[in-house]
Every structure is written in structure tokens, then in C-alpha cells.
C-alpha atoms as a PDB file:
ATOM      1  CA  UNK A   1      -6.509  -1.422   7.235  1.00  0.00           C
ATOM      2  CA  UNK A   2      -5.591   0.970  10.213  1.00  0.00           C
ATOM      3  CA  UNK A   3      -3.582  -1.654  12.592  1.00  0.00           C
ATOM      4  CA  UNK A   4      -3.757  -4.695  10.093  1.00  0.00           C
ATOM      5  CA  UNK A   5      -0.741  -7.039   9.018  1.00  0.00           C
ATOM      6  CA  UNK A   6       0.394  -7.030   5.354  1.00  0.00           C
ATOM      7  CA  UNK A   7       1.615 -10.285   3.210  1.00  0.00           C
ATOM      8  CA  UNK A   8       3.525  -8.314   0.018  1.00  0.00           C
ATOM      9  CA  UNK A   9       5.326 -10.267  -2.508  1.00  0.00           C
ATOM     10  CA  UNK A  10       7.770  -8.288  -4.132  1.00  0.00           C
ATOM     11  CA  UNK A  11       6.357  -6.112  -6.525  1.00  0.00           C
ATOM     12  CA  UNK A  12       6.560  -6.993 -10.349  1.00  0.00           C
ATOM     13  CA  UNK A  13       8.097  -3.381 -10.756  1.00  0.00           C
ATOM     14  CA  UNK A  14      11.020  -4.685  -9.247  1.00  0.00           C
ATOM     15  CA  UNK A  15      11.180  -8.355  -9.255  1.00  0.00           C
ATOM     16  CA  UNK A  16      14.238  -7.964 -11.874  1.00  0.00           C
ATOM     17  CA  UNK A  17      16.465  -6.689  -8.915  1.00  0.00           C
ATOM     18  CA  UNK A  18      14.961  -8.135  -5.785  1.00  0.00           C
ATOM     19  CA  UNK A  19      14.200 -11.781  -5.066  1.00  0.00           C
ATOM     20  CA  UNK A  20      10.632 -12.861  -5.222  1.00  0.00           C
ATOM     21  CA  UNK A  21       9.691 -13.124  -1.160  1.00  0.00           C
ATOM     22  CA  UNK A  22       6.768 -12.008   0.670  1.00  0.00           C
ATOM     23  CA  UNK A  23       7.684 -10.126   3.354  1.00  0.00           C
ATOM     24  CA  UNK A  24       5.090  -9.295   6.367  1.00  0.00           C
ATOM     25  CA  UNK A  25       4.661  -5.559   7.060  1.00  0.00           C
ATOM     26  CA  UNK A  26       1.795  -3.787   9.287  1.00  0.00           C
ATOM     27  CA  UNK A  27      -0.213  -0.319   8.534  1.00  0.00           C
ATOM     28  CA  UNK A  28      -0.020   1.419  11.931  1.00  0.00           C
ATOM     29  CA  UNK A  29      -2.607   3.939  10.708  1.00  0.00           C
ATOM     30  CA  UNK A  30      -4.802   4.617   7.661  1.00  0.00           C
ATOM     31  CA  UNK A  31      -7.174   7.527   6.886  1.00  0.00           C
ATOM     32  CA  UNK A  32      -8.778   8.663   3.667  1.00  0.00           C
ATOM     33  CA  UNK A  33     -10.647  11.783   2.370  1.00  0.00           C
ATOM     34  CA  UNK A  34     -12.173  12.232  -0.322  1.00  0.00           C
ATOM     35  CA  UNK A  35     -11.010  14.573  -2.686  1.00  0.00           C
ATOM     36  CA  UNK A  36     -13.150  14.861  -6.007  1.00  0.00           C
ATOM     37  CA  UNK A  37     -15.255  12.072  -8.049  1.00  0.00           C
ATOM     38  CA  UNK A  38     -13.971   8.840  -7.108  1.00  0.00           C
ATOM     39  CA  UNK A  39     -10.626  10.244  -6.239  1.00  0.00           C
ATOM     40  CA  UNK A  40      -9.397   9.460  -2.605  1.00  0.00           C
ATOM     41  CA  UNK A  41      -6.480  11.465  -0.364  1.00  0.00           C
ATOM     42  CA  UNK A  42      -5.316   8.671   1.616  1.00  0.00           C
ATOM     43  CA  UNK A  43      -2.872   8.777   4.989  1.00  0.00           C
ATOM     44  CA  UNK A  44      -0.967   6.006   5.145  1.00  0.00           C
ATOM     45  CA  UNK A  45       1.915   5.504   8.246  1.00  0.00           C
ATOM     46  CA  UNK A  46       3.304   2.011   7.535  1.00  0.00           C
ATOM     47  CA  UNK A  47       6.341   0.224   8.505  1.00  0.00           C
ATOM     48  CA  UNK A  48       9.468   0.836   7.287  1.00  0.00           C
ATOM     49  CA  UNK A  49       9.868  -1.603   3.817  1.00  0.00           C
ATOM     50  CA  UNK A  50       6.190  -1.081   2.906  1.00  0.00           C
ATOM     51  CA  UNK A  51       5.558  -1.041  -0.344  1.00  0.00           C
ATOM     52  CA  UNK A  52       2.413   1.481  -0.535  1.00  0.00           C
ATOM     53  CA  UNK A  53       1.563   1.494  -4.256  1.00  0.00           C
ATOM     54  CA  UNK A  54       1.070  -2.142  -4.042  1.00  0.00           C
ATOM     55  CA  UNK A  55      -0.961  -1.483  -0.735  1.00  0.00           C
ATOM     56  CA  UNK A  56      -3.061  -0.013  -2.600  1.00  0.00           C
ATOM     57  CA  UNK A  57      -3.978  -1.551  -6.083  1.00  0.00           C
ATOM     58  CA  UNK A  58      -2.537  -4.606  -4.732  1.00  0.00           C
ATOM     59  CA  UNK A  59      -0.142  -6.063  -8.010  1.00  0.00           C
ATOM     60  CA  UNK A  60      -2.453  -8.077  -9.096  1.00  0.00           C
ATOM     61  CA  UNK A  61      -3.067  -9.650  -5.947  1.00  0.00           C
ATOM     62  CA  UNK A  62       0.722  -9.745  -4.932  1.00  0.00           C
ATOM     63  CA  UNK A  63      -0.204  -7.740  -1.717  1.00  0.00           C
ATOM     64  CA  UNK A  64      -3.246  -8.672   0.837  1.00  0.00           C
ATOM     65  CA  UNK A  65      -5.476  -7.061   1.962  1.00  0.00           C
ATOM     66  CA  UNK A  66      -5.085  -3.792  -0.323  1.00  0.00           C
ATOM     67  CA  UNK A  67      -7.160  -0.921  -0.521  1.00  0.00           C
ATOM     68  CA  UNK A  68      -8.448  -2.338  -3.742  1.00  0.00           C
ATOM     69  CA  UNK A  69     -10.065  -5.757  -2.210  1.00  0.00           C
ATOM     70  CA  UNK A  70     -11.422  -4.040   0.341  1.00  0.00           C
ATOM     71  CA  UNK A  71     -13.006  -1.160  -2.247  1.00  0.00           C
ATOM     72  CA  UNK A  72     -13.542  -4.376  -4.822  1.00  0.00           C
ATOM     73  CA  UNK A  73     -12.562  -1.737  -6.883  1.00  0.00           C
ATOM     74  CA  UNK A  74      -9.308  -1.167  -9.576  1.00  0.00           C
ATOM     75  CA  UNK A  75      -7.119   1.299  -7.548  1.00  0.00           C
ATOM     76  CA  UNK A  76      -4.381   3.337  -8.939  1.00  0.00           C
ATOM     77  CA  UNK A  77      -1.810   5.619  -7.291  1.00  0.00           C
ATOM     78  CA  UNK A  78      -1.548   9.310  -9.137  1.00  0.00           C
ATOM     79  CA  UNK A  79       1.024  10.574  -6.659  1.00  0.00           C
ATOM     80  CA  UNK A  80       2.647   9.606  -3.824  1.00  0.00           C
ATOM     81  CA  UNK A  81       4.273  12.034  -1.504  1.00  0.00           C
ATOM     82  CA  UNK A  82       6.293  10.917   1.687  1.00  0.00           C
ATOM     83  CA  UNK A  83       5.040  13.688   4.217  1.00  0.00           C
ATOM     84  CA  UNK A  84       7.803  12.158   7.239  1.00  0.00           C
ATOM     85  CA  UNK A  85      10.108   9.653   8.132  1.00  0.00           C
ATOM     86  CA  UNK A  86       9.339   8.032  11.924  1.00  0.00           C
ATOM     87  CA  UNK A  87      12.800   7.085  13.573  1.00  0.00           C
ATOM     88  CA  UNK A  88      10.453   5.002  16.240  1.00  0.00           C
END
């Protein structure tokens, strides 16, 4: 996904306070490691307004390509930590 564009409807989480548009994002770079079982560490820098849960399990579709269509695979975050903030 490392240098790919992003379609992302907003996400059903907050579709009650956001209009439903998809707005175009890009993954600048991603990596992944692999951390126990079937568990993945990923490293995602994304623009700024990326949604990254949805990037990867995709809500249900709402957000191509995901981590999940590429794996073919159900995806789900466990924890998210922002490691930096890019002023770029």
C-alpha cells in the first residue's frame, strides 16, 4: 500500500456527526512485522485525515484498497498508537 491512493467513505463509527463523503487520501509509507501468530506490527505514515482503522479492516468495504483485501483476510485493529505528527 506503501505510495498508493486511498478512496475512504466516512467511517460508520462516525457517520452520525460527519457527512457521508469519500474523501481521497494517500499512504506515503507502509511496513509490517510480524509480531506473534497471525498478529501484525504495522507502520503506517499517511496523510493527514486518514482514517487508519478503516485502512485496515476496511468498514466493510467503505475504504479501498485496505490491508484486509489485500490479506483477503478479516483485519482488526487492537491498538493504535500515533508515534509522530509530520508538519510537511
Amino acid at each position: 500500500l506503501s505510495g498508493q491512493g486511498l478512496d475512504q467513505r466516512t467511517p460508520t463509527r462516525v457517520l452520525k456527526r460527519r457527512a457521508d463523503l469519500v474523501r481521497q487520501r494517500s499512504v506515503l509509507t507502509l511496513s509490517a512485522s510480524k509480531v506473534e501468530g497471525d498478529e501484525l506490527e504495522l507502520d503506517i505514515r499517511a496523510e493527514s485525515g486518514t482514517y487508519i482503522k478503516e485502512l485496515v479492516h476496511s468498514d466493510e468495504g467503505r475504504t479501498s484498497p485496505s490491508v484486509a483485501g489485500l490479506l483477503g483476510k478479516k483485519c482488526e485493529v487492537l491498538w493504535l498508537d500515533v508515534l509522530d505528527i509530520h508538519a510537511e
